[in-house]
N, C-alpha and C. Protein backbone atom coordinates (compact mmCIF):
# COMPACT_ATOMS: atom_id res chain seq x y z
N UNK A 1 103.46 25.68 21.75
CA UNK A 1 104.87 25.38 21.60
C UNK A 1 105.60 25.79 22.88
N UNK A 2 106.44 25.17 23.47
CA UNK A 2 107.27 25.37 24.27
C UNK A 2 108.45 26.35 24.35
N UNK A 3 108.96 26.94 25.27
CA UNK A 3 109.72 27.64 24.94
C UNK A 3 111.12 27.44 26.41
N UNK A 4 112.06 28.25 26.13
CA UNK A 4 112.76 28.00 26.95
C UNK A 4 113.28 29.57 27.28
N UNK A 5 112.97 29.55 28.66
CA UNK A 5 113.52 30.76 29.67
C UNK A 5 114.48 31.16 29.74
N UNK A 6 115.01 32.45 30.13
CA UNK A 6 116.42 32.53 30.77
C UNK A 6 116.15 33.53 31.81
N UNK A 7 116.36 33.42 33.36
CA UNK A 7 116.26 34.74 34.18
C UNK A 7 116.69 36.13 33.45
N UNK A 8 117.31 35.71 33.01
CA UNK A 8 118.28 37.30 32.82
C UNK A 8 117.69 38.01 31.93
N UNK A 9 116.58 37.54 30.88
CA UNK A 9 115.43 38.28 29.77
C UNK A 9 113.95 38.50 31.04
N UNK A 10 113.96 37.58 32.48
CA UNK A 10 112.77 37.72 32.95
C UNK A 10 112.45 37.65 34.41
N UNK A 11 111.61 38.28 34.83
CA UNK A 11 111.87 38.45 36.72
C UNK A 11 111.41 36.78 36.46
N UNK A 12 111.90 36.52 38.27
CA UNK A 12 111.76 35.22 38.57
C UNK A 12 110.63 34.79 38.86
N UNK A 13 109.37 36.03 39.37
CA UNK A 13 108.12 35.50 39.41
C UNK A 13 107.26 35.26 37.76
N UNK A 14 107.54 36.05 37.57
CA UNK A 14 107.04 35.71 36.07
C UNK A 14 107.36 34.50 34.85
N UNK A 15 108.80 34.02 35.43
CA UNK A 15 109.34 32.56 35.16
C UNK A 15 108.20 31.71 35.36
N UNK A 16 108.06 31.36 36.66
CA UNK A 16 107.25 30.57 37.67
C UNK A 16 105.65 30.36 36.83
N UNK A 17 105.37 31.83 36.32
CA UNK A 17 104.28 31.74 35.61
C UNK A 17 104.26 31.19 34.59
N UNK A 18 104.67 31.26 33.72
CA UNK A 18 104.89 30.72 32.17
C UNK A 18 105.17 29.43 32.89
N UNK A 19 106.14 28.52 33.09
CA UNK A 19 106.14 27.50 33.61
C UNK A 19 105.02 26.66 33.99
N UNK A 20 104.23 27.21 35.00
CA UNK A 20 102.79 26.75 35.39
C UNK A 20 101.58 26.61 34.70
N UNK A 21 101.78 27.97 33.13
CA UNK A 21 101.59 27.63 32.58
C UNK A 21 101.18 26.95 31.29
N UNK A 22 102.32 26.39 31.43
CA UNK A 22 103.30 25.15 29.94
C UNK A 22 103.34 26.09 29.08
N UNK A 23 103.91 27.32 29.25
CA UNK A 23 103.87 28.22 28.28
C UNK A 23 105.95 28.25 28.02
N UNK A 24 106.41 27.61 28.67
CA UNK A 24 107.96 27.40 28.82
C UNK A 24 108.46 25.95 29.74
N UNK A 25 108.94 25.60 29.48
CA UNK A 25 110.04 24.10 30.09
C UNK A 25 110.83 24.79 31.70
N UNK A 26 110.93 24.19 32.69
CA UNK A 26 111.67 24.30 33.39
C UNK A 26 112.87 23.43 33.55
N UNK A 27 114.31 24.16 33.14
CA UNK A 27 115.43 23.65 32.79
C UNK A 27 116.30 23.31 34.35
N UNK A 28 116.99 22.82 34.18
CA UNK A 28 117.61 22.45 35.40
C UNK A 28 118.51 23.83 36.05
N UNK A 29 119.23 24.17 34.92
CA UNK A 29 119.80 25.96 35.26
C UNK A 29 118.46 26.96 35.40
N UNK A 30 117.98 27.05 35.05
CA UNK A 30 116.44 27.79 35.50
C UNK A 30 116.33 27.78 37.02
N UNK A 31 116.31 26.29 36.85
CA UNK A 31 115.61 26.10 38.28
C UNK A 31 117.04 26.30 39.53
N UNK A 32 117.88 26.20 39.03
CA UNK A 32 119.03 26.45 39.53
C UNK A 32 118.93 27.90 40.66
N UNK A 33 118.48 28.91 39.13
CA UNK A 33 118.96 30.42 39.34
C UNK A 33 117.30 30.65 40.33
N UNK A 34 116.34 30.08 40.44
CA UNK A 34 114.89 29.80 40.72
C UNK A 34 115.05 29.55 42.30
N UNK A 35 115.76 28.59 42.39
CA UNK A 35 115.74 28.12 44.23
C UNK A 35 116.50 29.27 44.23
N UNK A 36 117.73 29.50 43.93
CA UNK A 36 118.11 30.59 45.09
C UNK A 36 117.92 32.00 44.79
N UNK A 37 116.95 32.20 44.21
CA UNK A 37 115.78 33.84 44.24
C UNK A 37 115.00 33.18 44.99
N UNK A 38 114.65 32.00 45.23
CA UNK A 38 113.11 31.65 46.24
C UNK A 38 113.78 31.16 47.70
N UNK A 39 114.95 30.72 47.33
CA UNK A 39 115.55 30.18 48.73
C UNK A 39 114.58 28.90 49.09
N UNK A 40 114.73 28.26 47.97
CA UNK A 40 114.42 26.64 48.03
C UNK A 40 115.18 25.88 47.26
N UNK A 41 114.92 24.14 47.69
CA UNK A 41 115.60 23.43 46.96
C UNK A 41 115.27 23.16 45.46
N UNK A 42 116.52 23.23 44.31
CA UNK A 42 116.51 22.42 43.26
C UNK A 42 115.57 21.21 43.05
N UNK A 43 115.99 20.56 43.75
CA UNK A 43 115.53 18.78 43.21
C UNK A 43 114.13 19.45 43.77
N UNK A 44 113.63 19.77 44.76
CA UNK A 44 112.24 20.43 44.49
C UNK A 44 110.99 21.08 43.37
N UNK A 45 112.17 21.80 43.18
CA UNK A 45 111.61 22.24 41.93
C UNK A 45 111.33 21.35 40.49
N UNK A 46 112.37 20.28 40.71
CA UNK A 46 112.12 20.01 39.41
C UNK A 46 111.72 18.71 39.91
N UNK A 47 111.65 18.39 41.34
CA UNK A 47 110.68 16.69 41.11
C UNK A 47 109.69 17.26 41.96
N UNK A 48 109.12 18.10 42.75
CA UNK A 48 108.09 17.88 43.69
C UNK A 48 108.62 17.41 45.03
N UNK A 49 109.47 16.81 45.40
CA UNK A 49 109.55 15.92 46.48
C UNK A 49 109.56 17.13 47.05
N UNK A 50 108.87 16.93 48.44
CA UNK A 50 109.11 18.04 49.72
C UNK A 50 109.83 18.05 50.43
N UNK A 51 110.97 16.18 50.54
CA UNK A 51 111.86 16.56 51.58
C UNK A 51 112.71 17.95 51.12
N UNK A 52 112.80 18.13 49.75
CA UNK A 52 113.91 18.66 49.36
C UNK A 52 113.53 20.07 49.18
N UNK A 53 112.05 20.71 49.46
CA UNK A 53 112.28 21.96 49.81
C UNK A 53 113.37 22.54 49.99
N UNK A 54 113.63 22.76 51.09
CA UNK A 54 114.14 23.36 51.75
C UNK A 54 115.86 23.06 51.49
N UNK A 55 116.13 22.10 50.88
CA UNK A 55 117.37 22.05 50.48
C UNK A 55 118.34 22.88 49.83
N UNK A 56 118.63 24.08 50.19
CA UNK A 56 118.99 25.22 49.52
C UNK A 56 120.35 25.81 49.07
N UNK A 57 121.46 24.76 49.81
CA UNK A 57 122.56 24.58 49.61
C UNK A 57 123.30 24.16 48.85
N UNK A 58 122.43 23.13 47.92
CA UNK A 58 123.11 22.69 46.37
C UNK A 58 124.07 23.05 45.59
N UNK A 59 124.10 24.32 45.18
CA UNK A 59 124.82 25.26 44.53
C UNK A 59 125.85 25.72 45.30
N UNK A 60 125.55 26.46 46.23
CA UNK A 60 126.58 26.67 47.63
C UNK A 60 127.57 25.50 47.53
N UNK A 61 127.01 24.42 48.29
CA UNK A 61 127.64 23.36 48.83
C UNK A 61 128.80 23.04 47.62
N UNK A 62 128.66 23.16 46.26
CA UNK A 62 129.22 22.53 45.11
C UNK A 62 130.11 23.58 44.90
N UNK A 63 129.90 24.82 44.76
CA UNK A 63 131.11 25.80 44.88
C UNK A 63 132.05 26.00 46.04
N UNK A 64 131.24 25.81 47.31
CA UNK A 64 132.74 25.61 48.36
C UNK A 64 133.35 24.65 48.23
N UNK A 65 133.17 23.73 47.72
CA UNK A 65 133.99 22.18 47.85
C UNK A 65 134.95 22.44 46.56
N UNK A 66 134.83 23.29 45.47
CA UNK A 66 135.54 23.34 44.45
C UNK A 66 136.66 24.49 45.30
N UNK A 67 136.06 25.22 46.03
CA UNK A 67 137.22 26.08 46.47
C UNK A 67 138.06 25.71 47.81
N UNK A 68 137.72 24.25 48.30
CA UNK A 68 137.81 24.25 49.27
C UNK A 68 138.57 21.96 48.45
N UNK A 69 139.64 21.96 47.96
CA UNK A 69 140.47 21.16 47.21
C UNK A 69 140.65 19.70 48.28
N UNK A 70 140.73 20.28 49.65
CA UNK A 70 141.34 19.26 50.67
C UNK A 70 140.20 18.50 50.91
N UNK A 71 139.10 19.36 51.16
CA UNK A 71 138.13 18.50 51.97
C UNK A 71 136.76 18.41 51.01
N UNK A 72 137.21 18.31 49.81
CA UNK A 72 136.66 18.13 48.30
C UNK A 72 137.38 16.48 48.60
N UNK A 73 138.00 16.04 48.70
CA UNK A 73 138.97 14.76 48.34
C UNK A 73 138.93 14.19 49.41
N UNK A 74 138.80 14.77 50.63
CA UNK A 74 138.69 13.98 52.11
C UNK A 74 137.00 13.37 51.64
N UNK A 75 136.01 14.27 51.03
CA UNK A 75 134.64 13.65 51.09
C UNK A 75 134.62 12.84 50.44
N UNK A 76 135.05 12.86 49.49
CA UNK A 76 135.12 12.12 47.96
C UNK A 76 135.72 10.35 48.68
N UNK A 77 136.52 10.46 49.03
CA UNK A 77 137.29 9.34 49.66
C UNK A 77 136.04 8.34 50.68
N UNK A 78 135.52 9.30 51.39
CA UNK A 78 135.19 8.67 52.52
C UNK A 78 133.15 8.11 51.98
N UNK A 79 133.13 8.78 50.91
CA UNK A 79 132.09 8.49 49.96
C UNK A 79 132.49 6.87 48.98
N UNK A 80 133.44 6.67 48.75
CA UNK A 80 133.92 5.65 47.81
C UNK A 80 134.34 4.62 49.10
N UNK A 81 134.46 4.77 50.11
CA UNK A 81 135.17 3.62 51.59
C UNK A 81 133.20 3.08 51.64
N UNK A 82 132.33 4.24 52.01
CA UNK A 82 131.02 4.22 52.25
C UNK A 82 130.77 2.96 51.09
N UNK A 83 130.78 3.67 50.00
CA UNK A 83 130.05 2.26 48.95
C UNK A 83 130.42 1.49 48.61
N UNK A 84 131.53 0.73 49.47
CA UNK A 84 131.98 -0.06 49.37
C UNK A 84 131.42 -1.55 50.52
């Protein structure tokens, strides 16, 4: 049976274990709190892809832009001109 993790009941290497093996689910907040104790990327963790190792800013990147209102809306803008 599967189970579901939470860091905060378990060190992060021992996560990793159960995970590996299928002894627990790796959740997207898991893996969240996971890259940045390992200082790797999310989408790594939960697809494999290697570009995204190293992508470690995810979380970062999404909290400065919430604190940061102007150039949250300057990106946003110039993202919606892009797909267009």
């Amino acid at each position: 049976m599967y189970g579901i993790i939470t860091l905060k009941k378990i060190n992060p290497r021992r996560a990793i274990c159960l995970i590996e093996n299928g002894e627990n689910v790796l959740t997207e907040k898991t893996a969240a709190k996971l890259g940045e104790a390992f200082e790797v990327g999310v989408k790594w963790l939960l697809t494999g892809n290697e570009d995204r190792k190293k992508s470690t800013v995810e979380g970062r990147l999404t909290e400065w832009l919430w604190e940061h209102p102007e150039v949250r809306k300057e990106l946003c803008k110039r993202m919606r001109e892009n797909a267009e």
